[in-house]
Protein backbone atom coordinates (compact mmCIF):
# COMPACT_ATOMS: atom_id res chain seq x y z
CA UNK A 1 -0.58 4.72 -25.74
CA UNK A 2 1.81 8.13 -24.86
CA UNK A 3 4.84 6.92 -23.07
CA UNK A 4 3.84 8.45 -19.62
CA UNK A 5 5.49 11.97 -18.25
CA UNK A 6 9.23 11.80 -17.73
CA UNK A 7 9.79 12.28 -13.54
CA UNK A 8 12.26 15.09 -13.11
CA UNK A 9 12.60 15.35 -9.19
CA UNK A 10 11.70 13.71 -6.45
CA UNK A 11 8.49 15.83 -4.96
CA UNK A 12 5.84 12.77 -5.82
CA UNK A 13 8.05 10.06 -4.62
CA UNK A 14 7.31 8.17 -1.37
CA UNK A 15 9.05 5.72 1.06
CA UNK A 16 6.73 3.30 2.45
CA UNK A 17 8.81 2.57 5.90
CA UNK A 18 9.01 -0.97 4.95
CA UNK A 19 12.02 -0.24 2.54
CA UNK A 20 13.88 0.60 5.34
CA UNK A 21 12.06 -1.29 8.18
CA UNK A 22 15.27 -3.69 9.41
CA UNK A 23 17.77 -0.74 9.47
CA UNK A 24 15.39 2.74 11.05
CA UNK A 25 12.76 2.93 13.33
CA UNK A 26 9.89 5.56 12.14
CA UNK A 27 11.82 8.60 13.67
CA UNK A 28 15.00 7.76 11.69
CA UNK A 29 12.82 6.94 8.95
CA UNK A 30 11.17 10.54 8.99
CA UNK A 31 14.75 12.05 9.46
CA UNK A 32 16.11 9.97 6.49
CA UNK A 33 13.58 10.55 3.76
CA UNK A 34 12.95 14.17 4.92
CA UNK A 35 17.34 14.44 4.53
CA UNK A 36 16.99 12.81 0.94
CA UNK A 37 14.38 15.17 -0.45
CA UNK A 38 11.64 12.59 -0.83
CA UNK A 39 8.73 13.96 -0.79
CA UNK A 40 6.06 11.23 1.20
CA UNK A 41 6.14 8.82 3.54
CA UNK A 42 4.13 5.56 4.04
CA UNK A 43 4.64 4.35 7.97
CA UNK A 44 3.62 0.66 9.00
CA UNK A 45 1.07 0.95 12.24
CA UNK A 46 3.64 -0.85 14.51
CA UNK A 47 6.46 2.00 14.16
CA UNK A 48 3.35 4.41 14.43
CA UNK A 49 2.50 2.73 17.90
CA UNK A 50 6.18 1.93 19.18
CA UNK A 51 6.81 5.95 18.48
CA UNK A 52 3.67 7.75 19.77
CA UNK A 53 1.11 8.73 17.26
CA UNK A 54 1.01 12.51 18.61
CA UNK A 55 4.85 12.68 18.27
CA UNK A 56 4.97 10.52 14.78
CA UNK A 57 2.24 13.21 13.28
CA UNK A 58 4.33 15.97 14.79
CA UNK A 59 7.97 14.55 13.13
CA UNK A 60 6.19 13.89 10.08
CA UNK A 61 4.40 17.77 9.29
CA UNK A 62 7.88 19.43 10.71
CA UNK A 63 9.26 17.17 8.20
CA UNK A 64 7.27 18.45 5.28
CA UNK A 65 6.53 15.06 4.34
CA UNK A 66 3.17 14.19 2.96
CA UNK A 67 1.37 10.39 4.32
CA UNK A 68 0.95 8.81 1.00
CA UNK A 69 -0.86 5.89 2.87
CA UNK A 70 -1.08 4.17 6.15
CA UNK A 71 -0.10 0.28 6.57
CA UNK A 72 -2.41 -1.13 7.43
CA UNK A 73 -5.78 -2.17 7.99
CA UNK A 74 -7.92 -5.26 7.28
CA UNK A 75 -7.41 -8.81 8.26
CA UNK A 76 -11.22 -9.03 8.01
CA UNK A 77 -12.53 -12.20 8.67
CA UNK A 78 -13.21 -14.02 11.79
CA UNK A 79 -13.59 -17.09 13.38
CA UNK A 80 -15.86 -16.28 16.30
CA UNK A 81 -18.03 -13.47 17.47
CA UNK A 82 -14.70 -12.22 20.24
CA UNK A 83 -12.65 -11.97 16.86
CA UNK A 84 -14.98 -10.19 15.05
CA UNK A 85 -14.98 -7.58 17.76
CA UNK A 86 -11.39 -7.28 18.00
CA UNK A 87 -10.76 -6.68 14.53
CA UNK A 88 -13.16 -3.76 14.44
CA UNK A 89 -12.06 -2.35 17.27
CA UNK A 90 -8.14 -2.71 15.55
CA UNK A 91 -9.11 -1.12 12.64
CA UNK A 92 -10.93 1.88 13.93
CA UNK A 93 -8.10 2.79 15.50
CA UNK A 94 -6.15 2.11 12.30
CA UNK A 95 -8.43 4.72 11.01
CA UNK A 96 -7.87 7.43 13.92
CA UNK A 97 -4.38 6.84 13.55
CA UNK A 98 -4.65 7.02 9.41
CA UNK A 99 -6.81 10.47 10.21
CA UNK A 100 -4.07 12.29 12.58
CA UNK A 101 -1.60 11.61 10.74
CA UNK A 102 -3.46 13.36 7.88
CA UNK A 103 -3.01 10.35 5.60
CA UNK A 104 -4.06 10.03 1.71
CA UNK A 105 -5.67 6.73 2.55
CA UNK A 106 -5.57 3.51 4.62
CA UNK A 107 -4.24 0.65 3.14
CA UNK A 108 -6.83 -2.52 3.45
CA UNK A 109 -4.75 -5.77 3.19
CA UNK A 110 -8.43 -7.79 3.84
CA UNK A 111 -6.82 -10.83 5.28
CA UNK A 112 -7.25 -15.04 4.09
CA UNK A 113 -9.05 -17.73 5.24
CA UNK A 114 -10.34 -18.16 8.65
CA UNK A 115 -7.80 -20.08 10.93
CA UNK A 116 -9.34 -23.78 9.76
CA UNK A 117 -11.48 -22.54 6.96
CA UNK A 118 -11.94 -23.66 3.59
CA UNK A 119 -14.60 -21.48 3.06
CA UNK A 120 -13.20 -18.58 0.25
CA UNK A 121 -16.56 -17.50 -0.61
CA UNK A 122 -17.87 -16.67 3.20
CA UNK A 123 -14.07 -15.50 3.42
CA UNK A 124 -15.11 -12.58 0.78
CA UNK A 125 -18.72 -12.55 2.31
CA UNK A 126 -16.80 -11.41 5.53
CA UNK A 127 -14.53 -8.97 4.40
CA UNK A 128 -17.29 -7.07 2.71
CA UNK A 129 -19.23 -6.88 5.71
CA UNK A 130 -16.14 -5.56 7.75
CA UNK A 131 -15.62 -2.89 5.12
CA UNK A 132 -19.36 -1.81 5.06
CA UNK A 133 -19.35 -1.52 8.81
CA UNK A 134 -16.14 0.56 8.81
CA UNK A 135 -16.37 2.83 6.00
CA UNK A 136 -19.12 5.33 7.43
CA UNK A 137 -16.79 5.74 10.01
CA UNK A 138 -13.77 6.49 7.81
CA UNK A 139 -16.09 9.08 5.85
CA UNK A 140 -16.71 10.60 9.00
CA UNK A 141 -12.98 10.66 9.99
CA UNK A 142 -11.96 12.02 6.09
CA UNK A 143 -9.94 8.71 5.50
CA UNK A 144 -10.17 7.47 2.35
CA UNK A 145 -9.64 3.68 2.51
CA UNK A 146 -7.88 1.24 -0.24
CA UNK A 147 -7.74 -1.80 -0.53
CA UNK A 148 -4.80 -3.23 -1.74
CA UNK A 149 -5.26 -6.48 -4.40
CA UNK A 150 -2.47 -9.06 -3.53
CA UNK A 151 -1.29 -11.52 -5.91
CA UNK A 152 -2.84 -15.09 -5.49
CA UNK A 153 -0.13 -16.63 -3.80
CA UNK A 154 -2.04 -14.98 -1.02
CA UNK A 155 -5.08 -15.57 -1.11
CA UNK A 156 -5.10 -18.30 2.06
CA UNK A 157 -3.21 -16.12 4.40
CA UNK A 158 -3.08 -12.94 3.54
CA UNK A 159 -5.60 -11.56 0.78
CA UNK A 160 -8.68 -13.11 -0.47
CA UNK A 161 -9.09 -10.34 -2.75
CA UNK A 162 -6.50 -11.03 -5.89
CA UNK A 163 -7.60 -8.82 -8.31
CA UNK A 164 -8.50 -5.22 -9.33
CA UNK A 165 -11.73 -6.63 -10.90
CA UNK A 166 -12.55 -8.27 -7.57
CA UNK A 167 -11.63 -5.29 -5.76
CA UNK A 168 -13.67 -2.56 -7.64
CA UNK A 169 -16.91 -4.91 -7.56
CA UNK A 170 -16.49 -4.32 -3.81
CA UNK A 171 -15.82 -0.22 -4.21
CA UNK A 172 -19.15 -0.62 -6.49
CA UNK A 173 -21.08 -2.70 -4.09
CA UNK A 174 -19.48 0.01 -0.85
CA UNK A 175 -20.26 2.93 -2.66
CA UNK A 176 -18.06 6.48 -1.88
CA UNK A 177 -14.77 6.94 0.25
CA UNK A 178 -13.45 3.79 -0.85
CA UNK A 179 -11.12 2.96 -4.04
CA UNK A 180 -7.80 0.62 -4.99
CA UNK A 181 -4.09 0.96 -3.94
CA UNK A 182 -2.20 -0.55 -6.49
CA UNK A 183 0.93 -2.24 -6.25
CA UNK A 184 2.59 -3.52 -8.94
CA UNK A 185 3.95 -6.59 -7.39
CA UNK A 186 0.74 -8.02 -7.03
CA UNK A 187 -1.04 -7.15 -10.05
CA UNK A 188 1.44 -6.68 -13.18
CA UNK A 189 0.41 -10.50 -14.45
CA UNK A 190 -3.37 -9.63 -14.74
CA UNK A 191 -4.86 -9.82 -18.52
CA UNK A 192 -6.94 -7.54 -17.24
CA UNK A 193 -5.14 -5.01 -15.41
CA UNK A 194 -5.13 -2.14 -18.04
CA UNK A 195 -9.09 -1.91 -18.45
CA UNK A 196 -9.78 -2.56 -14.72
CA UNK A 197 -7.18 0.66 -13.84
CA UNK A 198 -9.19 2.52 -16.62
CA UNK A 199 -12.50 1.67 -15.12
CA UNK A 200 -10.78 2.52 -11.37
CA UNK A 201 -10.49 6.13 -12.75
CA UNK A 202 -9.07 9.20 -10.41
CA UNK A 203 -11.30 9.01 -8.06
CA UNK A 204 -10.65 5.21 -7.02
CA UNK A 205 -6.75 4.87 -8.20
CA UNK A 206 -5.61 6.06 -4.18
CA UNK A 207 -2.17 5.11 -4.43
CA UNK A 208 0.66 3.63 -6.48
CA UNK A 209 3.04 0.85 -5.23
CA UNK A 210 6.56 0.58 -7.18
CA UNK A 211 9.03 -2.51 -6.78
CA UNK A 212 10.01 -5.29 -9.40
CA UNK A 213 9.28 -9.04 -9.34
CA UNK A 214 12.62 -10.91 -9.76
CA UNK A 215 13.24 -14.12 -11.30
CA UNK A 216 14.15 -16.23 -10.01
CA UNK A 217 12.71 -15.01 -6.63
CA UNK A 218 14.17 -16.98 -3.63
CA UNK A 219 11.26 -15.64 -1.10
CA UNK A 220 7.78 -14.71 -2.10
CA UNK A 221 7.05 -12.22 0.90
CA UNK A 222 10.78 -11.44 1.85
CA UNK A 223 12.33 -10.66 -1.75
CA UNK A 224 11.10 -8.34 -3.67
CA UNK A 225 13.26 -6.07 -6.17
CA UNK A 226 14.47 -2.50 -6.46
CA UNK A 227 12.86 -0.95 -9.45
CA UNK A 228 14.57 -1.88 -13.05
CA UNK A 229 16.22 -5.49 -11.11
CA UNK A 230 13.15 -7.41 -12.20
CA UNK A 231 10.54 -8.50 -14.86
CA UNK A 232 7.99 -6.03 -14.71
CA UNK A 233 7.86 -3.29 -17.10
CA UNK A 234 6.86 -0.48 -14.37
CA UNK A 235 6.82 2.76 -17.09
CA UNK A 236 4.26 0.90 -18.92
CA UNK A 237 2.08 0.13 -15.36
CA UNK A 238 2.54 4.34 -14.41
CA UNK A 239 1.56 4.97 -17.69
CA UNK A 240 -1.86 2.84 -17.54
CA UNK A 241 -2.61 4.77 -13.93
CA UNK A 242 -2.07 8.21 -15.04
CA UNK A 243 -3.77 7.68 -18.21
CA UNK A 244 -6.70 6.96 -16.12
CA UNK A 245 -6.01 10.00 -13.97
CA UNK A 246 -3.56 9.38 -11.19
CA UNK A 247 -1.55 12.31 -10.38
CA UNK A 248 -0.52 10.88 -7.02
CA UNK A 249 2.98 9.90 -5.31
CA UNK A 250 4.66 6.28 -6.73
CA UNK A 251 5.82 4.90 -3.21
CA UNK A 252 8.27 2.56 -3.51
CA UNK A 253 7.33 0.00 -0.98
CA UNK A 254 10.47 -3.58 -0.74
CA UNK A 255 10.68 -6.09 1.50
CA UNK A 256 14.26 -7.63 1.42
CA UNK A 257 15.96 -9.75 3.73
CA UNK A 258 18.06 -11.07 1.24
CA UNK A 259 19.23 -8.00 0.04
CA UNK A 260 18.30 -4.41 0.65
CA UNK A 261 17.69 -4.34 4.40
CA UNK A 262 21.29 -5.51 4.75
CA UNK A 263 22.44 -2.24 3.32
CA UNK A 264 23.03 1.18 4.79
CA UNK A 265 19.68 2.87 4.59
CA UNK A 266 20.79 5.86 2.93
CA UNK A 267 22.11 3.72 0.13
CA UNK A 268 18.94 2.11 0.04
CA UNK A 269 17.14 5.21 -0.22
CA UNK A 270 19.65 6.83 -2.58
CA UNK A 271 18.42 4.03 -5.16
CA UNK A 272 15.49 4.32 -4.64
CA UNK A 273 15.70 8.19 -5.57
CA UNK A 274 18.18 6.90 -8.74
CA UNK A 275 15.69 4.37 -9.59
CA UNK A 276 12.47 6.55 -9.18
CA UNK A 277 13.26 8.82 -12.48
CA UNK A 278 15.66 6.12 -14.71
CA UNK A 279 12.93 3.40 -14.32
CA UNK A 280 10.05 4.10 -12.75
C-alpha cells in the first residue's frame, strides 16, 4: 500500500475537548483551538450542558470551527424498565444537542454489563435494540451516529462492542445513518482491522481518533499518549482509512492525568498541531 497523503496544515485537524478537559472549560476550549488554527472541535456533553447549548453552537460557528463529533451517547443497556427509559430519554437529547450543534456524528460509547450482570450476550442484545429505537430519530434530526469500538479491557464497564467486525454487523443489521468512529487506541491490535476498515468504506468510516498506546502504560483510561510517544504505528492506521475513503478530520482525542493535563493548554495543543503533520 501508498504511504498515505503527507498533512501540510492544520484545516482537517480536530481537538476533541478531552485533550484539554482538566485545564479549559468548552468556551476556553473554543477560544483556544479557534486561536491555534485547528480546524474542528469534538466537545464532551457535560461542557455542552455546563455552557448552554444555544451559546456553545453560537461560540463554536463564530469560531469557524467545524463539530467533528459529539461525546457522547450510548450506555445502552439496562437493568429495569425506569432505566431503560432514562437512557432513551438521555440520548435523544444527546442527539438534539449533536443536531444544533451541526455535528458530523454522535459518538456511541454502547456501555458494559448491566450493574450485576453476567449476561454479555443480552448485554449486545440490548444495545442493538437501543440503537434501532434511536436511529429513526437521528435520521430525522440529520445526525449521523457512530459507534465507537473500545478495546476489550472494556468490555464489562464501558463497551461491549470490541471490535470493528462486531460493530459493522450491527451498522448491517441497523441499516442507513449509522457507521464506525474509529479510534486508534482501541483498535490498532486487531488482526483484522485493515479488511474490516476496507469493508467500513466512506460511507461508514464517520470519524478518526488519533493518540498512541504507551508502554508501559501506568493507567488504562487516564494515560494515553501524544501521537509518535507510543507503540502504534498511526501513518500506517490513516493510511488503511483513507484508502477506504475517509477524507474526514483526524481528532486527536488524550486523556492524561499523568501527563498532559498538567501542562499549559496551549502547549498541549501546540503538540498536538506539531504532532498532527510529523506523525500522524
Amino acid at each position: 500500500m501508498s504511504k498515505p497523503r503527507p498533512i501540510t496544515d492544520h484545516s482537517r485537524l480536530s481537538i476533541n475537548t478531552a485533550t484539554t478537559r482538566a485545564q479549559w472549560n468548552l468556551s476556553q476550549a473554543i477560544d483556544g483551538y479557534a486561536r491555534a488554527g485547528v480546524g474542528g472541535i469534538s466537545p464532551w456533553r457535560d461542557q455542552i450542558a455546563e455552557m448552554g447549548l444555544a451559546k456553545a453552537a453560537k461560540a463554536i460557528r463564530d469560531a469557524e470551527l467545524t463539530v467533528t463529533g459529539v461525546c457522547r451517547g450510548g450506555m445502552f443497556p439496562w437493568t429495569d424498565e425506569v432505566g431503560k427509559l432514562a437512557m432513551l430519554d438521555d440520548n435523544r437529547r444527546a442527539i438534539e444537542e449533536a443536531a444544533n450543534l451541526q455535528a458530523q456524528c454522535l459518538v456511541l460509547v454502547v456501555g458494559g454489563l448491566p450493574a450485576g450482570s453476567k449476561d454479555l450476550a443480552g448485554a449486545h442484545a440490548m444495545v442493538e435494540e437501543a440503537i434501532n429505537t434511536l436511529l429513526p430519530e437521528a435520521r430525522a434530526a440529520g445526525v449521523k451516529m457512530a459507534i465507537e469500538p473500545l478495546h476489550p479491557m472494556y468490555v464489562a464497564d464501558r463497551a461491549c462492542v470490541n471490535t470493528m467486525r462486531h460493530a459493522l454487523d450491527i451498522c448491517d443489521r441497523a441499516g442507513e445513518g449509522i457507521g464506525v468512529a474509529v479510534d486508534v487506541y482501541h483498535v490498532w491490535w486487531d488482526t483484522e482491522l485493515q479488511s474490516q476498515i476496507q469493508r467500513a468504506g466512506k460511507e461508514r468510516l464517520l470519524a478518526f481518533h488519533v493518540c498512541d498506546w504507551l508502554v508501559p502504560t501506568r493507567d488504562l483510561l487516564m494515560d494515553r499518549g501524544m501521537m509518535g510517544d507510543g507503540v502504534i504505528d498511526i501513518p500506517l492506521l490513516r493510511g488503511w482509512v483513507e484508502a477506504a475513503g475517509y477524507d474526514g478530520f483526524h481528532e486527536v482525542e488524550i486523556f492524561s492525568e499523568l501527563d498532559w493535563w498538567k501542562r499549559d493548554p496551549d502547549e498541549v495543543v501546540g503538540v498536538c498541531k506539531e504532532r498532527s503533520l510529523t506523525v500522524v
